[in-house]
C-alpha atoms as a PDB file:
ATOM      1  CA  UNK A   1      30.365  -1.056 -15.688  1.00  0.00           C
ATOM      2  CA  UNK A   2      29.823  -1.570 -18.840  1.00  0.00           C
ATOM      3  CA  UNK A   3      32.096  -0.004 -22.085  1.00  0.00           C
ATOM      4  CA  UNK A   4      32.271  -0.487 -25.844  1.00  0.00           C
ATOM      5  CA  UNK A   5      34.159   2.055 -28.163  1.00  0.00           C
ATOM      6  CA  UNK A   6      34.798   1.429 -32.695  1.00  0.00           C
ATOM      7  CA  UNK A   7      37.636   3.453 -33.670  1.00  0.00           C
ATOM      8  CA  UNK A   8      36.680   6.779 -35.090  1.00  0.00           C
ATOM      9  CA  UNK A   9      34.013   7.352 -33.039  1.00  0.00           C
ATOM     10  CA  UNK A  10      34.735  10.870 -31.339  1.00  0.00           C
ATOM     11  CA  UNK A  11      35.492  13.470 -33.613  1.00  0.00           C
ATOM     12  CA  UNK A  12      36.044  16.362 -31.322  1.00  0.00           C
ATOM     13  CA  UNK A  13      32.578  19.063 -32.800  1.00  0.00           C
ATOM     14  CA  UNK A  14      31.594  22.399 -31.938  1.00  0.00           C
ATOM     15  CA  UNK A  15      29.114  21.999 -29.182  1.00  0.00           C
ATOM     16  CA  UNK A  16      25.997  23.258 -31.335  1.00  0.00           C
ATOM     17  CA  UNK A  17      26.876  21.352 -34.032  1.00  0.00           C
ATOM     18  CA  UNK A  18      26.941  18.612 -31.438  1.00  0.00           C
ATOM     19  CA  UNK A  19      23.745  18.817 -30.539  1.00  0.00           C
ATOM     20  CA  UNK A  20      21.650  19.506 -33.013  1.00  0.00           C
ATOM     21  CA  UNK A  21      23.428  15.959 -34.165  1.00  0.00           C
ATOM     22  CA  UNK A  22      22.626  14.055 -31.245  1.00  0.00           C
ATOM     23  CA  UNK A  23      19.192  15.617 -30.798  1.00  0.00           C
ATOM     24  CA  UNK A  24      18.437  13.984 -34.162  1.00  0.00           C
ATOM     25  CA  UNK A  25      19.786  10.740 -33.515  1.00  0.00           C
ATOM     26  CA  UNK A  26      19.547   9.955 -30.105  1.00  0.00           C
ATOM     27  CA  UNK A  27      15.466   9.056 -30.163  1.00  0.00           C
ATOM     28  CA  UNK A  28      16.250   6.193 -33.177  1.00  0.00           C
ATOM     29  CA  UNK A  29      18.307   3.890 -30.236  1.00  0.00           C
ATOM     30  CA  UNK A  30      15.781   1.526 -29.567  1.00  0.00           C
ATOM     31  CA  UNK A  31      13.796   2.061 -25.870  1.00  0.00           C
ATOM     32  CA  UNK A  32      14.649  -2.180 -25.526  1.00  0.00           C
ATOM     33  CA  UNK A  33      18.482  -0.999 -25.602  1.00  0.00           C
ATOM     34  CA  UNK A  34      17.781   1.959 -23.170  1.00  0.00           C
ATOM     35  CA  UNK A  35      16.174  -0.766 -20.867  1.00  0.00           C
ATOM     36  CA  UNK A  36      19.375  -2.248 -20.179  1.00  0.00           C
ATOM     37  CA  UNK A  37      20.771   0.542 -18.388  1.00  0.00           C
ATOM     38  CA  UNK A  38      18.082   1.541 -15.989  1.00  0.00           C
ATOM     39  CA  UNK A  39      19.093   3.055 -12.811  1.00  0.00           C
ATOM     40  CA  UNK A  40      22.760   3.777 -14.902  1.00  0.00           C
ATOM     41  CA  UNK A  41      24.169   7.319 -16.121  1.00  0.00           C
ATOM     42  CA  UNK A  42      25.031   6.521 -19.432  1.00  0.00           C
ATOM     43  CA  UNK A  43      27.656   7.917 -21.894  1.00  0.00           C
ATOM     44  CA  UNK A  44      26.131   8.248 -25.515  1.00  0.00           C
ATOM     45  CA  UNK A  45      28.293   8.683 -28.443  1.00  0.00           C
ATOM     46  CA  UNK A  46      28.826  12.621 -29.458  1.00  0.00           C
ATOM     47  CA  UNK A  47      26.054  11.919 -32.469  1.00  0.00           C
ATOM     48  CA  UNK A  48      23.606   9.856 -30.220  1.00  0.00           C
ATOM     49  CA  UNK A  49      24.107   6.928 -32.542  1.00  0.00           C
ATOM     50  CA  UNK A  50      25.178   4.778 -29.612  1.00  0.00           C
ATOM     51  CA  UNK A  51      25.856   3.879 -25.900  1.00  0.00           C
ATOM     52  CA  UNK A  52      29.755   4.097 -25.811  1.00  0.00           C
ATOM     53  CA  UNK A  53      29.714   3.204 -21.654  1.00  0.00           C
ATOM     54  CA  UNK A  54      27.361   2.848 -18.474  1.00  0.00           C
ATOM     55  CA  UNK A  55      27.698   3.018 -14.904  1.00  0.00           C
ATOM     56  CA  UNK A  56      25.474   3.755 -11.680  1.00  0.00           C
ATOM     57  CA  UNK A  57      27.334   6.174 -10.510  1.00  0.00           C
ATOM     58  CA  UNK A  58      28.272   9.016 -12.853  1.00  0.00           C
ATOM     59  CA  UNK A  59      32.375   9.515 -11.347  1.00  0.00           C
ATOM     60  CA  UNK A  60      32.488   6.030 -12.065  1.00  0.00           C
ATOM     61  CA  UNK A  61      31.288   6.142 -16.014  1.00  0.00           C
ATOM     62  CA  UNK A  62      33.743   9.306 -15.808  1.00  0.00           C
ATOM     63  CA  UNK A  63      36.408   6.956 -14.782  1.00  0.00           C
ATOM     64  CA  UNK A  64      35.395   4.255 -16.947  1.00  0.00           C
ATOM     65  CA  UNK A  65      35.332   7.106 -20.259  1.00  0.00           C
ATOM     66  CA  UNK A  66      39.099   8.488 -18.323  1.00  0.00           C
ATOM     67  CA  UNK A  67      41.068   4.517 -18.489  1.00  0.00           C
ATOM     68  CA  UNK A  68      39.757   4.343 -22.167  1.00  0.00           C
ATOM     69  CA  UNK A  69      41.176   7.090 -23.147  1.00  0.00           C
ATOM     70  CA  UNK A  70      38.055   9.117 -23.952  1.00  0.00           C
ATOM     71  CA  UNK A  71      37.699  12.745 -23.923  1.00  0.00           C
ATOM     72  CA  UNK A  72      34.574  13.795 -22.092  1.00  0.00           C
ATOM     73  CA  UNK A  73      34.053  16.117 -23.930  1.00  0.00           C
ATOM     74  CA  UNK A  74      33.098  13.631 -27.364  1.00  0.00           C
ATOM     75  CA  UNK A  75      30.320  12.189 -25.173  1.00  0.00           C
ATOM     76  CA  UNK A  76      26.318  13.102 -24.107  1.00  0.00           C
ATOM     77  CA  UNK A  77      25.770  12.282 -20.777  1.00  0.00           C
ATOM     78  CA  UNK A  78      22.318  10.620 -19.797  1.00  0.00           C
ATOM     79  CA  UNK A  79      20.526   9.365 -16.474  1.00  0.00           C
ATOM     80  CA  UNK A  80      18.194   6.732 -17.277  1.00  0.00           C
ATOM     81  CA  UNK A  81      15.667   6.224 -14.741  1.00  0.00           C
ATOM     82  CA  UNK A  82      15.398   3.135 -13.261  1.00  0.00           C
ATOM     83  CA  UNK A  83      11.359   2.867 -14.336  1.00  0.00           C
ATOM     84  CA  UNK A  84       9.505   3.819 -16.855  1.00  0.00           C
ATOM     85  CA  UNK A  85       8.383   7.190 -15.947  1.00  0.00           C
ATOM     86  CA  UNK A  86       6.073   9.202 -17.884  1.00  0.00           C
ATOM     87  CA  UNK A  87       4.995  13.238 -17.202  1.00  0.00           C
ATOM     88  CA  UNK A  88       1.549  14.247 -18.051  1.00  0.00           C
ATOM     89  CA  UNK A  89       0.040  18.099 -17.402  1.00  0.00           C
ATOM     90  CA  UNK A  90      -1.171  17.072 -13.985  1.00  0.00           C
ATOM     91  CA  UNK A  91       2.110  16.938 -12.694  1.00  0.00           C
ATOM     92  CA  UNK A  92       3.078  20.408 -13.921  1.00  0.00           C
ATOM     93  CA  UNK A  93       0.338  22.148 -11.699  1.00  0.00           C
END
């Protein structure tokens, strides 16, 4: 399990406000950082500036967010898969 939190970081937003936020920021953390958490479900700050906690098993990151005192609801969660996986048109057919 992994967790890191700054103060501040979850101001409680309107879900489309939400987002729209973390759509924007969420591609600029770096795919080297995403690496680390492969095979994980990770938590991503509520603007998708940053990983705020990991686990491989999502009722554990829930825990993990729960004993920190973090409201789910401030948080994106994300399944990173455990390669590098990459969908072309073929396997749409």
């Amino acid at each position: 399990m992994r967790f890191s939190r700054k103060e501040g970081d979850f101001p409680h937003m309107d879900f489309r406000n939400k987002m729209k936020t973390y759509r924007e920021n969420r591609p600029k953390i770096s795919p080297e950082e995403i690496r680390k958490h492969r095979g994980e479900w990770v938590a991503f700050s509520g603007d998708g500036c940053r990983i705020i906690a990991s686990d491989p098993d999502l009722g554990g990151l829930g825990k993990c967010l729960d004993a920190a005192g973090i409201d789910q609801r401030d948080v994106v969660f994300e399944q990173i898969p455990s390669t590098d996986t990459f969908f072309g048109g073929a396997e749409f057919l």
